[in-house]
N, C-alpha and C. Protein backbone atom coordinates (compact mmCIF):
# COMPACT_ATOMS: atom_id res chain seq x y z
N UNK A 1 4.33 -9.03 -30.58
CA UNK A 1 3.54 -7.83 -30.75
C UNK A 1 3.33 -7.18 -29.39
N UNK A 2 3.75 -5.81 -28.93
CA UNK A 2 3.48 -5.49 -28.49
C UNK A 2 2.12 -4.57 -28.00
N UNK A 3 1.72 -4.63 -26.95
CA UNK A 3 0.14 -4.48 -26.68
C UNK A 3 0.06 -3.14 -26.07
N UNK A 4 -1.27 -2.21 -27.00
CA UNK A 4 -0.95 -0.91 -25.95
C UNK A 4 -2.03 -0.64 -25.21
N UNK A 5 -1.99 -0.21 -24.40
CA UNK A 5 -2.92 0.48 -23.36
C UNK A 5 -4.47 0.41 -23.49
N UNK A 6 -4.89 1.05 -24.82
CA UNK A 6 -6.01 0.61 -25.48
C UNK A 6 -6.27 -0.14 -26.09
N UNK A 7 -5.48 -1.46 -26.05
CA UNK A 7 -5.82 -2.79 -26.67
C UNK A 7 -7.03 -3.47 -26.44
N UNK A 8 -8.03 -3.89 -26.90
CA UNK A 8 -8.78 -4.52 -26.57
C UNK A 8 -8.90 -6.00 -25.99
N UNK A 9 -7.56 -6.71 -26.44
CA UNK A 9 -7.44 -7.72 -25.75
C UNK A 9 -6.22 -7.80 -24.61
N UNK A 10 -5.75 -6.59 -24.17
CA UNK A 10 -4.85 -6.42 -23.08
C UNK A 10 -5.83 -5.89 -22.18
N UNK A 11 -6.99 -5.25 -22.07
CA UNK A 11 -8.27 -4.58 -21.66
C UNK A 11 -8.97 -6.64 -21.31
N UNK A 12 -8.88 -7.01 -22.04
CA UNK A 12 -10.09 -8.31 -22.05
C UNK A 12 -8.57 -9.00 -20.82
N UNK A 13 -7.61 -9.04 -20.80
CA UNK A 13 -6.82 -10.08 -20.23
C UNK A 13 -6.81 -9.24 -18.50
N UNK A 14 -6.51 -7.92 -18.80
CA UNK A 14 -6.59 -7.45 -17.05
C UNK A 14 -7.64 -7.13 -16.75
N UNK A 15 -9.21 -7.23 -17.07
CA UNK A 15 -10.18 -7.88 -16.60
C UNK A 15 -10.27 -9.38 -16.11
N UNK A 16 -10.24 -10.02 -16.91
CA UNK A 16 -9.77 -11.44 -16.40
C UNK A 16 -9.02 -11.65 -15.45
N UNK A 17 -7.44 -11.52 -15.83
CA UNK A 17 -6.58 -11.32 -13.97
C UNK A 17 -6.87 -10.83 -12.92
N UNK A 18 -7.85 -9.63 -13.40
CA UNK A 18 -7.75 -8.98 -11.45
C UNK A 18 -9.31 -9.30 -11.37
N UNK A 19 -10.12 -10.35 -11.81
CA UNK A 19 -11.15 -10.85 -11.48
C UNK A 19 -11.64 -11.67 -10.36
N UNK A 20 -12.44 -11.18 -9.50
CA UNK A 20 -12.67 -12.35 -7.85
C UNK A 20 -11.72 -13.68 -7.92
N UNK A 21 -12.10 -14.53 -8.94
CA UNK A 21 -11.99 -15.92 -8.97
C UNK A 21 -10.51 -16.11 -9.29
N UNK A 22 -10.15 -15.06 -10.49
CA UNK A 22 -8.45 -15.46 -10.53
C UNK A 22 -7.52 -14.91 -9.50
N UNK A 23 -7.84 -13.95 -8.71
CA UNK A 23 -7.60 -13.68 -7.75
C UNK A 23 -7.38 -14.28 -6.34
N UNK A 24 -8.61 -14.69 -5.97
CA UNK A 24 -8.52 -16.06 -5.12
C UNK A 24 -7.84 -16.93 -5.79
N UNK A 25 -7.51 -17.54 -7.03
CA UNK A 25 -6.68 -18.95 -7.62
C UNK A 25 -5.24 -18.31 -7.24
N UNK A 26 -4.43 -17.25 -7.70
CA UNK A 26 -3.50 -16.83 -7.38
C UNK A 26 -3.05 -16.71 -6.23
N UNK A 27 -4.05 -16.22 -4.99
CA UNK A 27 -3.64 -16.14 -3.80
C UNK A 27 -3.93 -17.57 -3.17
N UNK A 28 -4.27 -18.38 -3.27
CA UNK A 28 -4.54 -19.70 -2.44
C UNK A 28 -3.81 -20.94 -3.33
N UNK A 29 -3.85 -20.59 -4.88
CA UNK A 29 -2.88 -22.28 -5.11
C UNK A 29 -1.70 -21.58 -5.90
N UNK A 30 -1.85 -20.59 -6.72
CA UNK A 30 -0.43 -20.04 -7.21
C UNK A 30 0.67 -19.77 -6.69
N UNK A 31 0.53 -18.70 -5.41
CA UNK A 31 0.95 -18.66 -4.57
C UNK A 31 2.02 -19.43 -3.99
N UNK A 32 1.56 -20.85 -3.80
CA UNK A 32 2.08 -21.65 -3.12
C UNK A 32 2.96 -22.52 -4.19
N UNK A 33 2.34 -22.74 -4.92
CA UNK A 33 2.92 -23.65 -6.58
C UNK A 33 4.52 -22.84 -7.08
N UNK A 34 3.55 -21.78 -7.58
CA UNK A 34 4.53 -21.27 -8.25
C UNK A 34 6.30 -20.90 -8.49
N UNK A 35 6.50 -20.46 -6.85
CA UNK A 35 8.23 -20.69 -6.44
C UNK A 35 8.61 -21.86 -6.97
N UNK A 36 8.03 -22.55 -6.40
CA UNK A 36 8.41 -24.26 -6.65
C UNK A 36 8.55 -24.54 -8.05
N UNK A 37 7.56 -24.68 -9.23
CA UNK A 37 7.28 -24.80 -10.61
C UNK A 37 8.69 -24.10 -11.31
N UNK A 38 8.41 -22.76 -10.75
CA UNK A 38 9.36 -21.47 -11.51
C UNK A 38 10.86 -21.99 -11.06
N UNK A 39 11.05 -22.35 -9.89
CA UNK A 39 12.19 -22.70 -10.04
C UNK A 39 12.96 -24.03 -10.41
N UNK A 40 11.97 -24.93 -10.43
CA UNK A 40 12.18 -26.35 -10.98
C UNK A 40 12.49 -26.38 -12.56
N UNK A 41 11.71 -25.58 -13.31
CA UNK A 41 11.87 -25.25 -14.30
C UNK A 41 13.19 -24.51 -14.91
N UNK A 42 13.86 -23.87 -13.99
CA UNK A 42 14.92 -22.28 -14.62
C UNK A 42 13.57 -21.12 -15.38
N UNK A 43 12.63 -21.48 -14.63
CA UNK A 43 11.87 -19.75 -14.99
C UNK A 43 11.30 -19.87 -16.25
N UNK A 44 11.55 -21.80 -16.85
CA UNK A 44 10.06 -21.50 -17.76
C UNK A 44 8.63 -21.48 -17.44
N UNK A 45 8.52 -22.24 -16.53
CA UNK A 45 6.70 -22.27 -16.50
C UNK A 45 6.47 -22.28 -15.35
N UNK A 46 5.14 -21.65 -15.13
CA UNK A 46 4.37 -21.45 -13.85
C UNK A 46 2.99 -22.57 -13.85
N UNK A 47 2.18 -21.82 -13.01
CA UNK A 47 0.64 -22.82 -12.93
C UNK A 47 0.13 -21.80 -13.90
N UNK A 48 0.49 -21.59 -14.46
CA UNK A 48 -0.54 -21.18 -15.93
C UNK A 48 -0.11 -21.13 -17.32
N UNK A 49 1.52 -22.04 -17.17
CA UNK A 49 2.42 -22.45 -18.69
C UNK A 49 3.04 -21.13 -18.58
N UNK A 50 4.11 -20.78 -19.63
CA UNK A 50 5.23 -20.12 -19.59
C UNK A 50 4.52 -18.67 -19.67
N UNK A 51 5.34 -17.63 -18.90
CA UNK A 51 5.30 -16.45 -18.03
C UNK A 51 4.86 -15.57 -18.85
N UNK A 52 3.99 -15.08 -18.71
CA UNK A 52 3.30 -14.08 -19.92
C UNK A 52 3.75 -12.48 -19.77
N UNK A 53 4.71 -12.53 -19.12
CA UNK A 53 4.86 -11.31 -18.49
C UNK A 53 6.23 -11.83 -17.60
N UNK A 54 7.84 -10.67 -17.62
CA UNK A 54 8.91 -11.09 -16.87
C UNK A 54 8.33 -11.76 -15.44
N UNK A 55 9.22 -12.63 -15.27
CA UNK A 55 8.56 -12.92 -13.74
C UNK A 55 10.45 -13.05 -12.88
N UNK A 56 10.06 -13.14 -11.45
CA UNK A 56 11.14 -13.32 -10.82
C UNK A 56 10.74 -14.39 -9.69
N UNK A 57 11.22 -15.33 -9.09
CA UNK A 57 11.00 -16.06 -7.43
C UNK A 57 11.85 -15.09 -6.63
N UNK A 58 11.69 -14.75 -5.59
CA UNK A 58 12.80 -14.08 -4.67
C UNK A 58 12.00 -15.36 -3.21
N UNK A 59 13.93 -15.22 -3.19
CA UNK A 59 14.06 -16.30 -1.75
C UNK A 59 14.42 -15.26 -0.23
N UNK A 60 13.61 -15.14 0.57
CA UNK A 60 14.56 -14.40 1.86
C UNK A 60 13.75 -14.98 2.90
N UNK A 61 14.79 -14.50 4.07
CA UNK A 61 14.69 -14.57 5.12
C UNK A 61 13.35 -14.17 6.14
N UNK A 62 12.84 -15.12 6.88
CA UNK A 62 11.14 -14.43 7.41
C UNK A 62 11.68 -13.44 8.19
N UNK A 63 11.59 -12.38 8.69
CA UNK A 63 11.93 -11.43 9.81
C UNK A 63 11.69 -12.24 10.94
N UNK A 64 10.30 -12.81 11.25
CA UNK A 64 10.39 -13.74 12.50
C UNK A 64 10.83 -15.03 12.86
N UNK A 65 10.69 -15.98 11.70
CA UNK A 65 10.98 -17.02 11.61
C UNK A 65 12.84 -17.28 11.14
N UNK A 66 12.86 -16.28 10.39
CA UNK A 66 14.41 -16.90 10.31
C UNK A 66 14.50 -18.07 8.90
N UNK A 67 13.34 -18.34 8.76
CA UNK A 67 13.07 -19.47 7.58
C UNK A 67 13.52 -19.21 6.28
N UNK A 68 13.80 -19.43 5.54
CA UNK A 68 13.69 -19.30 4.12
C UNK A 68 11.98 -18.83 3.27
N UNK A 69 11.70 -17.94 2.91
CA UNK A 69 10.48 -17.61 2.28
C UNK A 69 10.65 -17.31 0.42
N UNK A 70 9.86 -18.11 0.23
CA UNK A 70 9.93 -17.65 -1.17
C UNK A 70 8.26 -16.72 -1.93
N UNK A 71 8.86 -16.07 -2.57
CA UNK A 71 6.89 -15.24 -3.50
C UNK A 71 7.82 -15.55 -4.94
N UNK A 72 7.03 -15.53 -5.92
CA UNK A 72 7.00 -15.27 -7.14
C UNK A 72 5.97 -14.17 -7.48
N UNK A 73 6.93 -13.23 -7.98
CA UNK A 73 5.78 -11.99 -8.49
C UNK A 73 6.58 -11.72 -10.03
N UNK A 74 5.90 -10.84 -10.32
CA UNK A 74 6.02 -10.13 -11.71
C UNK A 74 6.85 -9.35 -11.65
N UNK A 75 7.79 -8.76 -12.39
CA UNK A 75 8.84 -7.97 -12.18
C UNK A 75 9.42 -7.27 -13.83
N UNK A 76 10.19 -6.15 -13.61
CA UNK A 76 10.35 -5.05 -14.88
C UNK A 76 11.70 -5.15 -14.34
N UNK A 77 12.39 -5.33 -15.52
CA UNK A 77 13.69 -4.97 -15.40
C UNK A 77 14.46 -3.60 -16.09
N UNK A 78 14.93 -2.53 -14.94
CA UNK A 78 15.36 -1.50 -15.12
C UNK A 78 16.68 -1.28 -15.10
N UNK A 79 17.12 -0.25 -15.86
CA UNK A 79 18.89 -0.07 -15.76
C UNK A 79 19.36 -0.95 -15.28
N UNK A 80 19.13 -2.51 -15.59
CA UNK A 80 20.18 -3.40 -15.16
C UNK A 80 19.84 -3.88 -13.97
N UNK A 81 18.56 -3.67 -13.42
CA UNK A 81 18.27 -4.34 -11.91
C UNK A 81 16.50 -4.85 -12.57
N UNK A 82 15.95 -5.48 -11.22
CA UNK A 82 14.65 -5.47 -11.43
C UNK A 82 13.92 -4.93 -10.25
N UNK A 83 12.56 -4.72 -10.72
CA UNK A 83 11.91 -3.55 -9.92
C UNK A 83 10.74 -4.99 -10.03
N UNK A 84 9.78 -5.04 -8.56
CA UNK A 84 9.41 -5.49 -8.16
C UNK A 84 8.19 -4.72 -7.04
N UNK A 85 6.98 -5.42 -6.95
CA UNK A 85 5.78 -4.29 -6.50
C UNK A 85 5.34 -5.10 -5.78
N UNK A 86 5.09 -4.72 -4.46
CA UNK A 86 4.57 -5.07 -2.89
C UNK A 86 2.81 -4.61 -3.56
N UNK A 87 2.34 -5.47 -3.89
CA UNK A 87 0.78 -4.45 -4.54
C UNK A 87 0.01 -5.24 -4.06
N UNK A 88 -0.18 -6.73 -3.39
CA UNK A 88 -0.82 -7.69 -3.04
C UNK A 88 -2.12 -7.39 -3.53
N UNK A 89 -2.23 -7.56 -5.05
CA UNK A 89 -3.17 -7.32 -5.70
C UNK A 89 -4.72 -6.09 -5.11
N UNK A 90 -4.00 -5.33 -4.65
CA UNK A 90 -4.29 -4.07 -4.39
C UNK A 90 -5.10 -4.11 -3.05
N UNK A 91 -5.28 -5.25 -2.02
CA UNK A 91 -5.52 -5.48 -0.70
C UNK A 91 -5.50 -4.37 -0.24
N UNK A 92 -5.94 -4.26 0.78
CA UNK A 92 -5.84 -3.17 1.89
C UNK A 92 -4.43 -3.30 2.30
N UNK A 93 -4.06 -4.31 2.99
CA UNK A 93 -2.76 -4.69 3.68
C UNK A 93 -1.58 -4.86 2.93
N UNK A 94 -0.45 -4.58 3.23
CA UNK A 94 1.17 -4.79 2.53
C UNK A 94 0.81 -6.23 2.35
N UNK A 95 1.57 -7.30 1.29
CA UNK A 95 1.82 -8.36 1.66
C UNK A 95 3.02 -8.76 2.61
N UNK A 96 3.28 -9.81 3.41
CA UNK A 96 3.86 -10.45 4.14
C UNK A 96 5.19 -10.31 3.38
N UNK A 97 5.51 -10.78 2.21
CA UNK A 97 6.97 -10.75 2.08
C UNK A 97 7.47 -8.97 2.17
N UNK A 98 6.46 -8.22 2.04
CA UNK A 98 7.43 -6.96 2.00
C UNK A 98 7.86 -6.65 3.51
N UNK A 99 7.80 -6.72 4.63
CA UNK A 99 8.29 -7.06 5.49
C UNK A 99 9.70 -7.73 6.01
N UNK A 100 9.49 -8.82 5.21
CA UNK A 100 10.48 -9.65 5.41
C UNK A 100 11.58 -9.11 4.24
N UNK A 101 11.49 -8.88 3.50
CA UNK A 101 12.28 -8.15 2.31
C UNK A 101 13.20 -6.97 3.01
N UNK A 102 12.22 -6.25 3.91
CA UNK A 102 12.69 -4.69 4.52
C UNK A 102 13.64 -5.12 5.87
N UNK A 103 13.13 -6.41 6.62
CA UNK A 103 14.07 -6.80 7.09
C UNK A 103 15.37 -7.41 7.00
N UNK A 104 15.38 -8.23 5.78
CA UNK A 104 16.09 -8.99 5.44
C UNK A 104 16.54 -8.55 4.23
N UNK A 105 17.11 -8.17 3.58
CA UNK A 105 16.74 -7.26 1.92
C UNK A 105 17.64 -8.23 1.32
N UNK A 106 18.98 -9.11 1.82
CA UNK A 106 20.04 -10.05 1.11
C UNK A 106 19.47 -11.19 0.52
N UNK A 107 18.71 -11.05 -0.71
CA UNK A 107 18.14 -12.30 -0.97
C UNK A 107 18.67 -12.98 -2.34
N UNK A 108 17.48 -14.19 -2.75
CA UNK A 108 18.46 -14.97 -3.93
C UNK A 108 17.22 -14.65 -4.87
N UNK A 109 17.66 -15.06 -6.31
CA UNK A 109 16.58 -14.08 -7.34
C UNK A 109 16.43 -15.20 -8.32
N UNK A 110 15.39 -16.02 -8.97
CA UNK A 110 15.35 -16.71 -9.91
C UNK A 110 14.40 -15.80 -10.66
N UNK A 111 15.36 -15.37 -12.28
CA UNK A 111 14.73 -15.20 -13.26
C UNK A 111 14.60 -16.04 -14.29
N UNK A 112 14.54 -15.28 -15.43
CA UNK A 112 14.44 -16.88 -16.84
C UNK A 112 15.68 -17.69 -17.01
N UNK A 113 16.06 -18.39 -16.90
CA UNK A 113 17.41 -18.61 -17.21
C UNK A 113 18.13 -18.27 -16.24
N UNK A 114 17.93 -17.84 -15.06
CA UNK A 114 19.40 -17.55 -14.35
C UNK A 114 19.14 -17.03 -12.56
N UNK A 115 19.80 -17.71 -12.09
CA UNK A 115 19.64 -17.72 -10.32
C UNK A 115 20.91 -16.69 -10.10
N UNK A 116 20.70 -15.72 -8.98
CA UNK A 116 21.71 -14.90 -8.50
C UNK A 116 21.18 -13.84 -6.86
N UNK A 117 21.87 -13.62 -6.53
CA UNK A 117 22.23 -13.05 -5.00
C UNK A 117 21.77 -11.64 -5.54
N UNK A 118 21.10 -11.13 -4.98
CA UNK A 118 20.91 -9.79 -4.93
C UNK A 118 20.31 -8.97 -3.51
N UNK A 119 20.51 -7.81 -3.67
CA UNK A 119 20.13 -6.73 -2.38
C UNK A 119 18.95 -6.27 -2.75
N UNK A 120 17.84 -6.32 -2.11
CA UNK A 120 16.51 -5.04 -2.39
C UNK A 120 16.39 -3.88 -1.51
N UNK A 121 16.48 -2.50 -2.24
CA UNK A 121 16.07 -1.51 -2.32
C UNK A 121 14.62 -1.10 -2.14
N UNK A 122 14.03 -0.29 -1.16
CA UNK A 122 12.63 0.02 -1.37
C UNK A 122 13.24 1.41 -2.01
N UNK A 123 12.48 1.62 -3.33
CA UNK A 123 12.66 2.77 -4.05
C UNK A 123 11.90 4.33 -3.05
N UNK A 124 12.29 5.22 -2.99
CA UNK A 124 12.10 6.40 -2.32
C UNK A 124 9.99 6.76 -3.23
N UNK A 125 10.00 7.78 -2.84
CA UNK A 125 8.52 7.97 -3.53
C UNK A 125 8.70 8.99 -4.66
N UNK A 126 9.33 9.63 -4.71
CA UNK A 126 10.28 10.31 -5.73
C UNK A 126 10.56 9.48 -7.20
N UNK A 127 11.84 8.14 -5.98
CA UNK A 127 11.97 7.19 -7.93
C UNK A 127 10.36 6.39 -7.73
N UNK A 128 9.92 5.84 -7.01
CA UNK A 128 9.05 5.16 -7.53
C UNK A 128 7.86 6.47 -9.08
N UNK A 129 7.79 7.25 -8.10
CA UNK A 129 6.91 8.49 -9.53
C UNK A 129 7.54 8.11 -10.57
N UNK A 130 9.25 8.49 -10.65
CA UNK A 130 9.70 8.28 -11.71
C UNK A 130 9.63 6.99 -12.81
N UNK A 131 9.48 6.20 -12.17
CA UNK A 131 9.42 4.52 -13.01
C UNK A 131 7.74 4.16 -12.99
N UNK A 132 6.82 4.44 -12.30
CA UNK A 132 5.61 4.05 -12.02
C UNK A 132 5.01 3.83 -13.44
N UNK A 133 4.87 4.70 -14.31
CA UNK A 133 4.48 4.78 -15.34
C UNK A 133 4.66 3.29 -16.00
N UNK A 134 6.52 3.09 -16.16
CA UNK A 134 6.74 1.77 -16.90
C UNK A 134 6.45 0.80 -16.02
N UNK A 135 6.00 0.44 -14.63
CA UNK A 135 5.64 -0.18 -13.94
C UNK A 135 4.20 -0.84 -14.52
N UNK A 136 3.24 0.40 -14.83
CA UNK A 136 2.14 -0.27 -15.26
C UNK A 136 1.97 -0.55 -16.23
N UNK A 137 2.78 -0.11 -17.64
CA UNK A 137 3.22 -0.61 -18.66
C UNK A 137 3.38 -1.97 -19.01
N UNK A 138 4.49 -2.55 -18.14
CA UNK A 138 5.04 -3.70 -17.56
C UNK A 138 4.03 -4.79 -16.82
N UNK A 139 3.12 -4.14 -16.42
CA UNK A 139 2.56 -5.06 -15.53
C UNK A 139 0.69 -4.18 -15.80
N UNK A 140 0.17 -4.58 -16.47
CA UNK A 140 -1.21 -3.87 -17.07
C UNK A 140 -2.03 -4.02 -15.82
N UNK A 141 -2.16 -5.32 -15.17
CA UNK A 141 -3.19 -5.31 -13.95
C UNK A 141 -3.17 -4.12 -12.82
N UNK A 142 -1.49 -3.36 -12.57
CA UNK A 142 -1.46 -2.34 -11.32
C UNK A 142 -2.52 -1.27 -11.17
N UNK A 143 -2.54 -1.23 -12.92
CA UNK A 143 -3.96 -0.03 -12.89
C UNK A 143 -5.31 -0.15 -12.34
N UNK A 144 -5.76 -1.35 -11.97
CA UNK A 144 -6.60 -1.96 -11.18
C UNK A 144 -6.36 -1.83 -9.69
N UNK A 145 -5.12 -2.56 -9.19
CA UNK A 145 -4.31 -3.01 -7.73
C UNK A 145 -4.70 -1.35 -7.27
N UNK A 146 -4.43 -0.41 -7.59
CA UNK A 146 -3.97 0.90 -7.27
C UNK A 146 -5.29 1.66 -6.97
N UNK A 147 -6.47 1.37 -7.76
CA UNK A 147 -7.51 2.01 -7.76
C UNK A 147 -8.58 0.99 -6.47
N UNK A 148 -8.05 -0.31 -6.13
CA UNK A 148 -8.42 -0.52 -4.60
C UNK A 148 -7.88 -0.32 -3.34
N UNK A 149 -6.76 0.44 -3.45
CA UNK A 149 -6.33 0.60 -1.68
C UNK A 149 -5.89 2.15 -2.02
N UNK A 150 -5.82 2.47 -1.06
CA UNK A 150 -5.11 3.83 -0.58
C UNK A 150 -3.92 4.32 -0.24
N UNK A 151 -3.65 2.59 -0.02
CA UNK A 151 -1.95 2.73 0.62
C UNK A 151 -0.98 2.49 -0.36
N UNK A 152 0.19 3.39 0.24
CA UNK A 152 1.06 3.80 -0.83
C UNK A 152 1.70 2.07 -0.92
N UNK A 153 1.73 1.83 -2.38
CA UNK A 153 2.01 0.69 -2.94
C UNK A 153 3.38 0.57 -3.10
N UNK A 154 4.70 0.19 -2.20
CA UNK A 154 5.93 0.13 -2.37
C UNK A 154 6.65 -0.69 -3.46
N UNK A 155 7.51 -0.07 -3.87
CA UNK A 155 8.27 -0.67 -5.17
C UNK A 155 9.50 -0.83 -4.48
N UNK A 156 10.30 -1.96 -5.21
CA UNK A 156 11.55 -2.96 -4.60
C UNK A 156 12.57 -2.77 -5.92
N UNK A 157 13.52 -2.46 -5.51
CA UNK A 157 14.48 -2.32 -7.03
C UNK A 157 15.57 -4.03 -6.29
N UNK A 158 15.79 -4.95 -7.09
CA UNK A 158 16.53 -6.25 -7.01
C UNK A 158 17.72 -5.85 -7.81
N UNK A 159 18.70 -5.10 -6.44
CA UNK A 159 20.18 -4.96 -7.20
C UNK A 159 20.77 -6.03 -7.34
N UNK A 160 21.75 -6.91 -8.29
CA UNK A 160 22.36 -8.07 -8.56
C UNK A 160 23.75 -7.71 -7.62
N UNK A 161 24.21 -8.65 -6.86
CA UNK A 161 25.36 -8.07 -5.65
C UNK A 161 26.34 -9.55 -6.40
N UNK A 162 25.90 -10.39 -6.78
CA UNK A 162 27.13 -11.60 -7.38
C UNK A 162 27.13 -10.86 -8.76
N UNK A 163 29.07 -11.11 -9.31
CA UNK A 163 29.22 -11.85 -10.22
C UNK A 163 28.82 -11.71 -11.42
């Protein structure tokens, strides 16, 4: 079943998510869990049981370190790619991987079922207008993320480059 906008219990669930406490749980143990879980699995389950919403791991390169970095975020898959949101739950500050993404953009992509090489794109402000809409569609909490910062919230399109 799909859930619309004025759902009352899609309304009761992104209250809950973008709440102090799940907020802090996400940024201090999810965070860290989750790459790991999501990819041990093939992209069934996270630290909160299977993905309630598309999800992706992206693996890249630190800009400074040179290291391997992994995030697991939420992700919409468009014309055949996935679109991906630098929103660090609507912080003041970019998160850290978008950085490293803009430096490094050649990364590796675990979705449900399936690992692959892809390039990221920061979408222009133009396409992001254009997709934003199904962005929050896709992802109900942004309508929250968006109404705490000011700063323009960059969107990542994950072109598939293997195979």
């Amino acid at each position: 079943m799909t859930k619309t906008e004025n759902d009352p219990d899609r309304e009761s669930f992104v209250r809950l998510s973008t709440s102090p406490a799940f907020t802090w749980w996400i940024k201090n143990v999810a965070a860290r869990l989750d790459p790991i879980l999501f990819k041990a699995t093939n992209g069934r389950f996270t630290t909160f049981g299977p993905p309630a919403m598309p999800m992706v791991t992206i693996t890249m390169l630190g800009r400074r370190s040179g290291r391997p970095r992994s995030v697991h975020l939420a992700a919409l898959e468009h014309d055949g790619d996935h679109l991906v949101v630098a929103s660090a739950m609507g912080q003041k500050r970019h998160p850290a991987w978008r950085y490293n993404l803009e430096a490094n953009p050649e990364i590796r992509v675990q979705a449900a079922g399936e690992t692959f090489t892809a390039r990221a794109e920061v979408l222009s402000d133009d396409e992001k207008a254009r997709v934003w809409q199904d962005v929050r569609a896709a992802i109900p909490q942004m309508s929250v993320y968006e109404t705490r910062t000011d700063r323009n919230i960059r969107v990542f399109r994950l072109r598939r480059t293997d195979p």
